[in-house]
Protein backbone atom coordinates (compact mmCIF):
# COMPACT_ATOMS: atom_id res chain seq x y z
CA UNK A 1 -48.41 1.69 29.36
CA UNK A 2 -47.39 4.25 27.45
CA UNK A 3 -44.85 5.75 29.39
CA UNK A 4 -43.24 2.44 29.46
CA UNK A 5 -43.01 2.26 26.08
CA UNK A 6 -41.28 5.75 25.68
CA UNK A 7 -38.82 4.82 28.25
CA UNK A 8 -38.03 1.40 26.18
CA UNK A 9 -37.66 3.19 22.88
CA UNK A 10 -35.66 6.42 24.97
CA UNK A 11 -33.62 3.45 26.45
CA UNK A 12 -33.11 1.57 23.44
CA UNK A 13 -32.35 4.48 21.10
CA UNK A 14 -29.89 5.19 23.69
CA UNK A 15 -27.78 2.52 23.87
CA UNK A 16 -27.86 2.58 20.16
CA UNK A 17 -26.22 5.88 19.68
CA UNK A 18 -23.76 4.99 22.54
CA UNK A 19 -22.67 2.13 20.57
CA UNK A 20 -22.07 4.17 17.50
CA UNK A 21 -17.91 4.22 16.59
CA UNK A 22 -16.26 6.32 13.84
CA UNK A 23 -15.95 3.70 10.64
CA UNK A 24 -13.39 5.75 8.86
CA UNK A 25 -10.04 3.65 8.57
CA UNK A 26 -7.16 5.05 10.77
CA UNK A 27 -4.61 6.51 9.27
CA UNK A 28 -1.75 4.43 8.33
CA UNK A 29 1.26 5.46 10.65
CA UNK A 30 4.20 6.80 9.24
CA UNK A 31 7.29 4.74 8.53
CA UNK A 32 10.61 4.74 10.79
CA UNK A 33 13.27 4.74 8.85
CA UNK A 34 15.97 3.00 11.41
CA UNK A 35 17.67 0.47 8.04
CA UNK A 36 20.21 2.84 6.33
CA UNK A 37 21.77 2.31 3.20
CA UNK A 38 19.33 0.47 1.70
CA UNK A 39 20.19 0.53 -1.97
CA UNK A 40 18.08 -0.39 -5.33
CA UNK A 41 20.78 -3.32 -6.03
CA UNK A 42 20.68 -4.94 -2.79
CA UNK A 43 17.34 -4.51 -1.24
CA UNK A 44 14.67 -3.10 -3.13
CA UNK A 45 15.49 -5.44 -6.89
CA UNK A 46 14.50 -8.46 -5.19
CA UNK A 47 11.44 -7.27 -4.36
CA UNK A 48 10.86 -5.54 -7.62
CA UNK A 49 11.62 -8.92 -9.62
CA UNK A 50 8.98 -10.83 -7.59
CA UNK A 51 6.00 -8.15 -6.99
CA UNK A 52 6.57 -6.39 -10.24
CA UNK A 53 8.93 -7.07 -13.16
CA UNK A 54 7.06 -10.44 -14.98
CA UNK A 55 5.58 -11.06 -17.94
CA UNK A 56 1.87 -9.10 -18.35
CA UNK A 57 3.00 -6.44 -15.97
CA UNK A 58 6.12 -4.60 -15.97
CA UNK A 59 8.13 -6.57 -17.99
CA UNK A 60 5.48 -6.13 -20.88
CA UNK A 61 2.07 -5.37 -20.35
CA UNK A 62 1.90 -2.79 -18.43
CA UNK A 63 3.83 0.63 -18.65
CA UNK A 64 7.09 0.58 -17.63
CA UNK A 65 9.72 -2.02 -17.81
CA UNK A 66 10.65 -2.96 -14.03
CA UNK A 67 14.07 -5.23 -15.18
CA UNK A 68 16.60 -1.90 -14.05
CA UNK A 69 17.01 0.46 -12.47
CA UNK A 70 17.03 2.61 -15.27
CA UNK A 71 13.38 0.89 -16.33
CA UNK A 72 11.90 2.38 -13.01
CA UNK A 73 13.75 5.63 -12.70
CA UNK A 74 11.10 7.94 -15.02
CA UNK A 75 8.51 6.61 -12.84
CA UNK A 76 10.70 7.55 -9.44
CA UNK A 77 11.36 10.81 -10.89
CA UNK A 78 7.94 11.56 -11.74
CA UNK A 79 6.69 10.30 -8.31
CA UNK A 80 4.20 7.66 -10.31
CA UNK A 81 6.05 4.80 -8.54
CA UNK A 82 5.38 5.89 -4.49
CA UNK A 83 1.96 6.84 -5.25
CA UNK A 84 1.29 3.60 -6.55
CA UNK A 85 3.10 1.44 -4.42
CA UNK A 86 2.77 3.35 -0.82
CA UNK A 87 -0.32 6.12 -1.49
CA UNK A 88 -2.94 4.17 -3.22
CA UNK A 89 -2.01 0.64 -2.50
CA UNK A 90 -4.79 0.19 -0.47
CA UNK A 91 -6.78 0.19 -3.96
CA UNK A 92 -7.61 -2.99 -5.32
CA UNK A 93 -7.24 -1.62 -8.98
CA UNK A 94 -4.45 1.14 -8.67
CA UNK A 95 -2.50 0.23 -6.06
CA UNK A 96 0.21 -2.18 -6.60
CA UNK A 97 0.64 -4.85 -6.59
CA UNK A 98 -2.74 -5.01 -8.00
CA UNK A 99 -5.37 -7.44 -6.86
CA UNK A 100 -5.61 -9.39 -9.90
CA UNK A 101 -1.76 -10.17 -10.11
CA UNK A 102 -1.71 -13.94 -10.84
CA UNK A 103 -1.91 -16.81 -8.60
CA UNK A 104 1.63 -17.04 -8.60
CA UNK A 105 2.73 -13.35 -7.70
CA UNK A 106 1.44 -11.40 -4.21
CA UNK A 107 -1.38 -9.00 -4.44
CA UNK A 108 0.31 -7.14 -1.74
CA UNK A 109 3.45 -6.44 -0.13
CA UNK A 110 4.50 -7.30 3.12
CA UNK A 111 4.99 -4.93 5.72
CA UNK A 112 8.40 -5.65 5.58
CA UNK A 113 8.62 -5.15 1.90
CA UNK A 114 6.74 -1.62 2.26
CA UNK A 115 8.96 -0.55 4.96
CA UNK A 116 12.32 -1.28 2.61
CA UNK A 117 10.49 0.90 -0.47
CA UNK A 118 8.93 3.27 1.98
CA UNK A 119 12.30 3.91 3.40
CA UNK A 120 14.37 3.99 0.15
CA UNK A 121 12.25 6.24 -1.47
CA UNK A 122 12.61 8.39 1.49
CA UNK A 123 16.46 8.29 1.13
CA UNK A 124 15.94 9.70 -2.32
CA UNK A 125 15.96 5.68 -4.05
CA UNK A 126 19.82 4.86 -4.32
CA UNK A 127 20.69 2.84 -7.29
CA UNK A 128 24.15 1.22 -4.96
């Protein structure tokens, strides 16, 4: 009786461990850049205006005013825009846009959006 038991638990604990996967979150692929010539005027503004640049975030609010190019450029420079946007947007708190943006404005971007920053910022973020 015993012995039965053993193999049961052996058995059990078994199938346990072999059930077992790696939690950790894959990493997110890289970007392929096949768009050229995307430019801040024509494809990244748009996106800008409706993700970022309102009122209470940055377009007063929070720091940095999103309305120009010339509003985001410290913040491209400094490399304080892609690791918000692409590196930490996964964060509910940092990453943006944030979770608590209002009803009204996305919490996230779409993949398509991401790919048009990703991919801009790559090309060195052309104003035209």
């Amino acid at each position: 009786m015993r012995f039965s038991l053993f193999l049961v638990f052996l058995t059990t604990l078994l199938l346990c461990m072999g059930s077992c996967t790696n939690d950790a979150l894959p990493e997110p692929s890289e970007v392929q850049c096949v768009e050229e010539g995307l430019t801040y005027e024509e494809d990244v503004r748009p996106i800008i205006e409706e993700t970022c640049a309102y009122s209470g975030c940055h377009l007063g609010g929070a720091p940095g005013v999103y309305n120009s190019y010339d509003g985001l450029l410290q913040d491209l420079e400094d490399g304080s825009f892609r690791d918000r946007v692409i590196t930490q947007r996964a964060d509910p708190n940092v990453g943006m846009p944030p979770d608590y943006a209002p009803a009204d404005r996305a919490e996230d971007l779409t993949e398509e959006e991401l790919t048009i920053i990703s991919c801009w910022l790559e090309a060195g973020y052309p104003r035209e």
